[in-house]
Protein backbone atom coordinates (compact mmCIF):
# COMPACT_ATOMS: atom_id res chain seq x y z
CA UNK A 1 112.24 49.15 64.67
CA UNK A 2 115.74 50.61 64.93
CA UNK A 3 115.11 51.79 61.29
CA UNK A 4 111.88 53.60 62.08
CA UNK A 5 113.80 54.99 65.30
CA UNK A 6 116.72 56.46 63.10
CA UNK A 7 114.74 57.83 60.80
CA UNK A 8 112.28 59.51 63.55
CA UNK A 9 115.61 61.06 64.97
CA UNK A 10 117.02 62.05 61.65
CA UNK A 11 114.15 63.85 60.92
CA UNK A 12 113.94 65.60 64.20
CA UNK A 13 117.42 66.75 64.19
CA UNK A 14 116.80 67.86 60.31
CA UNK A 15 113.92 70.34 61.75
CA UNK A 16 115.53 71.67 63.98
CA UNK A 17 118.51 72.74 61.75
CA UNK A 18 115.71 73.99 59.53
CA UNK A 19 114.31 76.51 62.23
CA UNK A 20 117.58 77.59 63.14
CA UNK A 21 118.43 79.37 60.08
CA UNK A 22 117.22 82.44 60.50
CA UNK A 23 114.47 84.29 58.15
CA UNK A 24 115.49 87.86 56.79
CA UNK A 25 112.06 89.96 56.07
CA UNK A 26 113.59 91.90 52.82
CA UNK A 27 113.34 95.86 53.46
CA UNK A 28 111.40 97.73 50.97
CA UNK A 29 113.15 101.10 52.15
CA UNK A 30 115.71 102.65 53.39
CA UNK A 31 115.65 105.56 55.64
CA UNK A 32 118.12 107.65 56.55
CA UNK A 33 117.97 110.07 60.01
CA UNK A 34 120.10 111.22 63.15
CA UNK A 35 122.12 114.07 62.78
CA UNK A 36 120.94 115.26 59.66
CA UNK A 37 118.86 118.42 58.88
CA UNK A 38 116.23 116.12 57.33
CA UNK A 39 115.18 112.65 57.49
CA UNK A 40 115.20 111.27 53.99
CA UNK A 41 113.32 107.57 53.00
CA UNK A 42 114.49 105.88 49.84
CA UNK A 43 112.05 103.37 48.10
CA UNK A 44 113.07 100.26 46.00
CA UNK A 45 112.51 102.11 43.20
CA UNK A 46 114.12 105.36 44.68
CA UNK A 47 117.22 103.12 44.53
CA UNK A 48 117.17 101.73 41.02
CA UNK A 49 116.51 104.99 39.74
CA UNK A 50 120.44 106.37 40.46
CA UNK A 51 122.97 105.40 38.08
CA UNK A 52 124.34 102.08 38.08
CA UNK A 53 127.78 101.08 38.32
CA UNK A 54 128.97 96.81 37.62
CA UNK A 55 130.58 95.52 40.59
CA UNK A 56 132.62 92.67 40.52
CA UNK A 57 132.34 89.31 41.85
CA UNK A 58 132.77 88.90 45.41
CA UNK A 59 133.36 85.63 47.48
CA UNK A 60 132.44 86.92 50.98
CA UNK A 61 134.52 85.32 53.87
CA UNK A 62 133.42 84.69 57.72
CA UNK A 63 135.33 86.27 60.30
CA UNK A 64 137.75 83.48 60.73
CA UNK A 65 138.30 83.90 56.60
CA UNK A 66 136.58 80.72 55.52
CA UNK A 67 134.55 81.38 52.46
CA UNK A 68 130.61 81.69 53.23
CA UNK A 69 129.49 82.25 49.05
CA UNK A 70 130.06 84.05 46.39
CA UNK A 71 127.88 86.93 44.99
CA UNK A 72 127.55 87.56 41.35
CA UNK A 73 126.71 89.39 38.28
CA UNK A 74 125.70 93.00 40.66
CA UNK A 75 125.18 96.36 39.82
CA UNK A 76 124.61 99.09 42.55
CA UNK A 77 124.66 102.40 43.64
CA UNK A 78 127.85 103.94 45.22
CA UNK A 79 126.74 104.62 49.30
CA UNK A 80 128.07 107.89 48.59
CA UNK A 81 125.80 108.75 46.00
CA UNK A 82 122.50 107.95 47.80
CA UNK A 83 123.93 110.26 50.59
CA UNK A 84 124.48 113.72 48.17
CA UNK A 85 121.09 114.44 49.27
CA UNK A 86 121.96 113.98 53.42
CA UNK A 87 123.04 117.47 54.75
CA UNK A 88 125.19 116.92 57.93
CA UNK A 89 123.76 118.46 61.09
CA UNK A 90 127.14 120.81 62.35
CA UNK A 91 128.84 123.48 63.33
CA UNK A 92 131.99 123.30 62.14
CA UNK A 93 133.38 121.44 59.39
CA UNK A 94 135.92 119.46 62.25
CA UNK A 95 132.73 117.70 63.92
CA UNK A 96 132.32 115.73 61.01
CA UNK A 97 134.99 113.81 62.58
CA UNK A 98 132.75 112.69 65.34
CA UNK A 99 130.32 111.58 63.19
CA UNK A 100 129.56 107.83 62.75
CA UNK A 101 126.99 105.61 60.83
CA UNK A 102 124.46 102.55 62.50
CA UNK A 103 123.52 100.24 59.37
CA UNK A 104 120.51 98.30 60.30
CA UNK A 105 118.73 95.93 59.05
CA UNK A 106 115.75 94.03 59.23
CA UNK A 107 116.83 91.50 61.66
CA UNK A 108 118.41 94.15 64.15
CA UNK A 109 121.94 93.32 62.40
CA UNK A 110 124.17 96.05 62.81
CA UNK A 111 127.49 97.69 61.39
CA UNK A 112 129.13 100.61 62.20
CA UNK A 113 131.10 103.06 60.02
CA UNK A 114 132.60 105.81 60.92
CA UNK A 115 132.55 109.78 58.52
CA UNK A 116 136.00 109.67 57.65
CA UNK A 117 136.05 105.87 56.64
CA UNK A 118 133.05 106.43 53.84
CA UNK A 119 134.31 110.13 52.77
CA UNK A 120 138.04 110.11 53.50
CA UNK A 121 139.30 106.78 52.59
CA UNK A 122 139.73 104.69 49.51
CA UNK A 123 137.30 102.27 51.84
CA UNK A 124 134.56 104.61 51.00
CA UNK A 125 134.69 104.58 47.56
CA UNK A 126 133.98 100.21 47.51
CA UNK A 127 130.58 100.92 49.76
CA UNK A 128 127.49 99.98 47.62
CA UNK A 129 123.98 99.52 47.34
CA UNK A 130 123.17 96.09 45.03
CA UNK A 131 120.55 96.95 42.80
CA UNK A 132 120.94 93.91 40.26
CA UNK A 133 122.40 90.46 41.44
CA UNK A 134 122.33 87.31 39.33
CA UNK A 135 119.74 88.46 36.73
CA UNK A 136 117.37 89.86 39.15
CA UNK A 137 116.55 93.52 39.97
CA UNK A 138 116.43 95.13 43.35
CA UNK A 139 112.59 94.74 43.68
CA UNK A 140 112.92 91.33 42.89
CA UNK A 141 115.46 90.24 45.09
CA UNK A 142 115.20 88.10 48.53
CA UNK A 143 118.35 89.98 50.35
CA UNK A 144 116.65 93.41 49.53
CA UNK A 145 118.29 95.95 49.97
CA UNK A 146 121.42 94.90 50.03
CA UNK A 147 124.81 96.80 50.82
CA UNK A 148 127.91 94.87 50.31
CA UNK A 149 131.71 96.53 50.98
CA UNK A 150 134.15 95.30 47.87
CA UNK A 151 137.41 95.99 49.43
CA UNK A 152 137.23 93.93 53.22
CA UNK A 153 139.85 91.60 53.38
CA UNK A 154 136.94 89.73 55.91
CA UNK A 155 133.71 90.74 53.68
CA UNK A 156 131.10 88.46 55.24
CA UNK A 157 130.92 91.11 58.24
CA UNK A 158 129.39 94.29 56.15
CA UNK A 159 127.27 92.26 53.75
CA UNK A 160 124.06 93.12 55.14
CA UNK A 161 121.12 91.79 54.33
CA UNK A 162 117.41 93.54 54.09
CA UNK A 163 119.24 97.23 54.81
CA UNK A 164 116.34 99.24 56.55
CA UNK A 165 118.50 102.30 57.85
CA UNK A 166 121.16 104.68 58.67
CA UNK A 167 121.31 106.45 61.73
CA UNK A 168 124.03 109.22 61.09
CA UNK A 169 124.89 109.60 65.47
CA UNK A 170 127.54 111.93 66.85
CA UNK A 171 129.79 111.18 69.67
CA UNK A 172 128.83 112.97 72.67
C-alpha cells in the first residue's frame, strides 16, 4: 500500500512540474511599429532571405550567472540589418536619443533596449536574429524567431524566445 501511495504522489508531483513549464507558441513574424513612418512585418522567410552571418556558441547564464544551456551551431541576421528598412519618426537628429525599443514575444516576455545601445555601442553590433541553430532552419525551429545578444556578461535575460515585435516608443 505505501508503494502504491508513493508512487500515486510521485506521479502527482511529476505533473505538476510538467504543467509548470511554460509553452512558447513560436512566432511566424515579426513586426515592427511605433515611432516609425511605416509599420513593416517580416515573415520567416523575410528573415532567411538577408545575409547570414555564423555566430558563435553561446552558453546563456540566469541572472544570478548560473548556466541555463548552451546554444549551438547559429547563423542569423545582424538586428541592425533587418532595421535599414525602419525610418525613424523625428525631428531632429538629437531625439533619436529618446528613442527606445519593446522586444516582445509570444508569451508577453519583454526586453527593453534603448537607440544609442543598438546604433552607438559595440553592444549593438552582437544583437541578432537566429536563422539556423543546430542543423535546423528558422522555419523549422521551436524557439522561432529567435534573437539572442552575444556580448551579455548575464545572456539568459535577452534570449528571447518566439520574437513577435518591436515597438520603437519615444520618451514623452
Amino acid at each position: 500500500m505505501k508503494t502504491i501511495n508513493l508512487a500515486l504522489l510521485l506521479l502527482f508531483f511529476t505533473n505538476f512540474a510538467v504543467i509548470a513549464q511554460r509553452q512558447i507558441t513560436p512566432s511566424e513574424t515579426l513586426k515592427i511599429e511605433g515611432k516609425i513612418k511605416a509599420e513593416k512585418t517580416f515573415s520567416v522567410a523575410d528573415l532567411e532571405a538577408f545575409p547570414k552571418v555564423a555566430i558563435a556558441d553561446q552558453t546563456l547564464y540566469s541572472h544570478k550567472g548560473e548556466v541555463k544551456s548552451t546554444v549551438k551551431d547559429m547563423k542569423g541576421v545582424l538586428l541592425k540589418t533587418v532595421l535599414e528598412s525602419i525610418q525613424f519618426d523625428y525631428g531632429k537628429p538629437k531625439e533619436l536619443n529618446e528613442f527606445y525599443f519593446v522586444f516582445v514575444a509570444t508569451d508577453g516576455y519583454k526586453v527593453v533596449f534603448s537607440w544609442n545601445e543598438i546604433y552607438n555601442t559595440e553592444a549593438g553590433n552582437n544583437f541578432y536574429i537566429v536563422t539556423e541553430m543546430e542543423g535546423k532552419k528558422l522555419k523549422d525551429m521551436e524557439q522561432r524567431i529567435l534573437f539572442i545578444s552575444t556580448a551579455d556578461l548575464k545572456s539568459g535575460r535577452r534570449y528571447i524566445k518566439a520574437l513577435e515585435k518591436i515597438q520603437i516608443r519615444r520618451l514623452e
